[in-house]
Protein backbone atom coordinates (compact mmCIF):
# COMPACT_ATOMS: atom_id res chain seq x y z
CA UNK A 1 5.11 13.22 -39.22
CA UNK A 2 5.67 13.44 -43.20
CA UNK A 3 2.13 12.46 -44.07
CA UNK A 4 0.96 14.80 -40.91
CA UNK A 5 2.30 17.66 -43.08
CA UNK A 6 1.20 16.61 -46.51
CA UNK A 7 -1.46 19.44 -47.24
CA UNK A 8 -0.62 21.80 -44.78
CA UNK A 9 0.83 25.16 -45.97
CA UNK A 10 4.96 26.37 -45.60
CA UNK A 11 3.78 28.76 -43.17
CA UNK A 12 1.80 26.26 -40.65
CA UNK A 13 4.81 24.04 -41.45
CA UNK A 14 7.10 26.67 -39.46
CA UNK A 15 5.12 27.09 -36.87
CA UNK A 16 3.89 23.26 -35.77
CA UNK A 17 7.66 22.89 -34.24
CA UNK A 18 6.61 25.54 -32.10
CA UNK A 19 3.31 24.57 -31.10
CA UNK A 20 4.63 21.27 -30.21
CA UNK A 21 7.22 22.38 -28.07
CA UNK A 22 4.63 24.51 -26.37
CA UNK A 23 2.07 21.66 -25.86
CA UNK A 24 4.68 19.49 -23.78
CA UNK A 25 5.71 22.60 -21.63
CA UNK A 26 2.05 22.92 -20.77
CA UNK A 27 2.17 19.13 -19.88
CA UNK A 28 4.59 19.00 -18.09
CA UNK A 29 3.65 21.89 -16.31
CA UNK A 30 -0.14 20.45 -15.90
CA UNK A 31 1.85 17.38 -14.41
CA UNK A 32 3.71 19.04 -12.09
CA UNK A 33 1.02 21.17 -10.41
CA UNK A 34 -1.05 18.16 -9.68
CA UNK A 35 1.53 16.69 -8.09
CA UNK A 36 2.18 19.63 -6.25
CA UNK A 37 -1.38 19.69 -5.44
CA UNK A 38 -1.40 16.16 -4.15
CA UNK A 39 1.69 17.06 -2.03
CA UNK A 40 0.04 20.04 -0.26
CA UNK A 41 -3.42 18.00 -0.15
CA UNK A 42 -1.91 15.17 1.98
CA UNK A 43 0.53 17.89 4.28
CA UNK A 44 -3.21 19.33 4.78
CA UNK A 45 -4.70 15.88 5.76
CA UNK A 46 -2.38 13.60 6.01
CA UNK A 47 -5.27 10.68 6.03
CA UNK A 48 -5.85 10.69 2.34
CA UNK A 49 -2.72 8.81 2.38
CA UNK A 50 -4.33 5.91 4.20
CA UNK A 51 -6.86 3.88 2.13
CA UNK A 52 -6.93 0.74 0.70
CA UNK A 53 -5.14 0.90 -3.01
CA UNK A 54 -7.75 0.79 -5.54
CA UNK A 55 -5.44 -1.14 -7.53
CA UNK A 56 -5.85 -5.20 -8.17
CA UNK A 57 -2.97 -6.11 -5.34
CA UNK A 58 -3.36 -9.34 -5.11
CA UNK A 59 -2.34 -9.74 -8.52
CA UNK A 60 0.32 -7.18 -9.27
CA UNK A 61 1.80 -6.35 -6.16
CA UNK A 62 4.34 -8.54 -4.21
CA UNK A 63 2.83 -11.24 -1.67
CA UNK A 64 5.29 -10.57 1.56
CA UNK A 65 4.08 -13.76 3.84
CA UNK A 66 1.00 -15.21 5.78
CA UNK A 67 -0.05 -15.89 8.87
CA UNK A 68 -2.72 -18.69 10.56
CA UNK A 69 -3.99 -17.58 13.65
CA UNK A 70 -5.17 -20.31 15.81
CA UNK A 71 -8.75 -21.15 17.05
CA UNK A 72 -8.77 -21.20 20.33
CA UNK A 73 -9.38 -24.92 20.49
CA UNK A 74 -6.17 -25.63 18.56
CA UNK A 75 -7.79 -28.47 17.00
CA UNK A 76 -10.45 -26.25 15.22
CA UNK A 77 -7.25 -25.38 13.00
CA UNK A 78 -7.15 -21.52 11.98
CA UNK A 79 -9.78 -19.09 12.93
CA UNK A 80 -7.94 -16.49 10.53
CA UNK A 81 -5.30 -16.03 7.93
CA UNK A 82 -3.48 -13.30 7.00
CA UNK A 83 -1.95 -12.50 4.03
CA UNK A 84 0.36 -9.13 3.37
CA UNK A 85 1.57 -7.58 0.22
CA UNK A 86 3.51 -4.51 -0.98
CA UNK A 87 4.62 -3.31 -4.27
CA UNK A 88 7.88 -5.10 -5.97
CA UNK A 89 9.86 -2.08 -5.78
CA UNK A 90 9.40 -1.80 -1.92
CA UNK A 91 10.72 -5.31 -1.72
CA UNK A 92 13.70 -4.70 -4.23
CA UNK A 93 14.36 -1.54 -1.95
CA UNK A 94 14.32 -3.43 1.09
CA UNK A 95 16.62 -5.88 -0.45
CA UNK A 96 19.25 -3.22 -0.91
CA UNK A 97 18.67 -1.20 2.26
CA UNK A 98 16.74 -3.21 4.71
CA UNK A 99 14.77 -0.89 5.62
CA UNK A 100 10.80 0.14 3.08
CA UNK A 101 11.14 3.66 1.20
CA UNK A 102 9.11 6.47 2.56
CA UNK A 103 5.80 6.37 1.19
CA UNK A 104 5.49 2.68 1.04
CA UNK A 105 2.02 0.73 1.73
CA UNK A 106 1.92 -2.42 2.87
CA UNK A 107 -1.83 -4.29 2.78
CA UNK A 108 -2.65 -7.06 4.69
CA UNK A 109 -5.55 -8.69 4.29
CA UNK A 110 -7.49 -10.37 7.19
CA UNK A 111 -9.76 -13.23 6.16
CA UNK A 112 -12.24 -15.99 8.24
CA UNK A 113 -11.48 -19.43 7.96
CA UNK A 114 -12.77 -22.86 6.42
CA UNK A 115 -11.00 -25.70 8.16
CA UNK A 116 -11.98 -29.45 6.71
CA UNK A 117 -10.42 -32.93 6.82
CA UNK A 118 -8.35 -33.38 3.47
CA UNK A 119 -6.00 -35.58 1.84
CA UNK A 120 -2.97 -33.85 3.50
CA UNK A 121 -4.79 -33.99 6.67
CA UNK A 122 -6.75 -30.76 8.54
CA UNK A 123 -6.47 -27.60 6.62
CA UNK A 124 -7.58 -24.70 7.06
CA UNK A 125 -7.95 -21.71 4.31
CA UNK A 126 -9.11 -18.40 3.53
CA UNK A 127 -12.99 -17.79 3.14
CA UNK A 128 -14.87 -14.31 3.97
CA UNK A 129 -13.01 -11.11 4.05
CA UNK A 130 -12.96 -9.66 7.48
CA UNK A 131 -11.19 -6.30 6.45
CA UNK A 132 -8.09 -4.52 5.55
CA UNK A 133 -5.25 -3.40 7.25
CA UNK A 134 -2.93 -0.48 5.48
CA UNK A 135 -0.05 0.70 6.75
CA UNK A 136 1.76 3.67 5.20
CA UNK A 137 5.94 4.75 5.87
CA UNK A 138 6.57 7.67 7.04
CA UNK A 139 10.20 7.61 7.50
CA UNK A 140 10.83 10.91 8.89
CA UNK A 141 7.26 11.61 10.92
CA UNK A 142 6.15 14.14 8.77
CA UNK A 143 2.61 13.62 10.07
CA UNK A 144 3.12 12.41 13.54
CA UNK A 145 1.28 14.31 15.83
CA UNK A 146 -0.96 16.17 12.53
CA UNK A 147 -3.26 12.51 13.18
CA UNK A 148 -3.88 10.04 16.18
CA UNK A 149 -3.62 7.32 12.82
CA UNK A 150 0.50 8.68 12.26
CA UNK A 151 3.24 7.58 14.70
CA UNK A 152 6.36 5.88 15.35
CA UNK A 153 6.87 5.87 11.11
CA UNK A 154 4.06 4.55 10.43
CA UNK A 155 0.36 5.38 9.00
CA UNK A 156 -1.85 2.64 10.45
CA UNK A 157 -5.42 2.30 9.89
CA UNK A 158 -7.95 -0.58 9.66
CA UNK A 159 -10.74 -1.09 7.21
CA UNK A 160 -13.67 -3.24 7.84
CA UNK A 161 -15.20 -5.61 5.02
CA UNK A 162 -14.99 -4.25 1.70
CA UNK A 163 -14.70 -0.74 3.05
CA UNK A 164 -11.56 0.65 1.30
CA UNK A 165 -11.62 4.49 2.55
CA UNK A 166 -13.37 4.98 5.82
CA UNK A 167 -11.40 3.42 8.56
CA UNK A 168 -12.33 2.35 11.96
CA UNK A 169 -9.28 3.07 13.35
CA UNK A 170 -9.27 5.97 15.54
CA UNK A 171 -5.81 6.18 17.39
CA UNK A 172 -2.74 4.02 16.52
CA UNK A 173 -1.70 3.90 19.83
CA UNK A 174 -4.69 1.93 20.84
CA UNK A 175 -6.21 0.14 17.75
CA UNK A 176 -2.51 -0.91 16.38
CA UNK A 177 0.30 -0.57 18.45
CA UNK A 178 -0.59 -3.51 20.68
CA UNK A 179 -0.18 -6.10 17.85
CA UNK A 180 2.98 -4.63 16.57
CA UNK A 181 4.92 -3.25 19.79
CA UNK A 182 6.80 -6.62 20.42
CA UNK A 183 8.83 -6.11 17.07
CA UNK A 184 9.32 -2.60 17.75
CA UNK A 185 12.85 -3.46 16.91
CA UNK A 186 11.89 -4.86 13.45
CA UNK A 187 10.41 -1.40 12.67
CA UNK A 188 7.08 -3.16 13.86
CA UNK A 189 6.94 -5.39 11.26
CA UNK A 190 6.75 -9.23 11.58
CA UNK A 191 9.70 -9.96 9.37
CA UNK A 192 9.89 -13.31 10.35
CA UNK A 193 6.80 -14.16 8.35
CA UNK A 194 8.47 -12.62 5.13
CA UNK A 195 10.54 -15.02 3.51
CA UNK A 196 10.68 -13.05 0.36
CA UNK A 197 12.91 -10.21 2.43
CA UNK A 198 15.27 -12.64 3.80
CA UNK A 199 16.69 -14.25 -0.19
């Protein structure tokens, strides 16, 4: 700040105290109208809350568990793998409460198989993304009933491929529930596949 002021005049001197205090007001004030606008965007239309993250979540976020589902010739190995993450402080939060903070996402993504003969015997592993599956908490229902996607606490939606904003997911009830409704009493999450919740 010394060498800021080295040049300027005694009067600009008493005012730059001033100016700086009025800069961060209008900050802070910039900040909190865009969050207020974000607020009132998503009471508006509650689906800009479901997308995929455009963040790298497979590298910063938390991996949750994964699950193999079976070809239907067994032997075949896998015909998909799952794999589910959220962010770290949803997991520390869980880890206090058991329950996920309003507002948290979890992402799961779906993936097509490779199954081959290897040392360790058949194995099979991830290969071509199928899609995405988001799902958003919404502890208190705020939007339940505002889209068929919002119910029961949840956002759900589905994202095929690479698509990360327009969902093919029209109505929880019937694109989503069906998987999910046997661990209704595990807020309709598969828990058991979540080792990092249970240390």
């Amino acid at each position: 700040m010394t060498s800021f002021l080295k040049g300027t005049s005694p009067a600009m001197r008493r005012f730059l105290p001033g100016v700086l205090v009025l800069s961060s007001a209008f900050a802070i004030m910039a900040a909190v109208a865009h969050s207020e606008w974000d607020t009132a965007e998503a009471a508006s239309d509650p689906q800009t809350l479901l997308h995929v993250p455009n963040v790298d979540y497979r590298r910063d976020w938390t991996l949750l568990g994964s699950f193999s589902v079976l070809a239907d010739d067994p032997e075949a190995g896998a015909k998909e793998f799952h794999v589910v993450y959220t962010l770290p402080e949803n997991v520390d939060a869980y880890r206090k409460t058991g329950a996920f903070p309003d507002g948290a996402v979890l992402v799961k993504d779906v993936f097509a198989t490779n199954t081959e003969a290897m040392t360790t015997g058949t194995s099979s592993y991830a290969d071509t993304l199928i899609g995405r599956f988001v799902m958003v908490r919404d502890e208190a229902n705020k939007y339940a009933g505002a889209s068929p996607l919002w119910g029961e606490g949840w956002g759900w939606a589905f994202y095929d491929g690479t698509e990360k904003v327009k969902t093919v997911s029209t109505d929880y009830k019937q694109d989503c529930l069906g998987c999910h409704e046997p661990v209704r009493n595990q807020n309709f999450l598969h828990f058991q596949g979540y080792p990092i919740l249970k240390n």
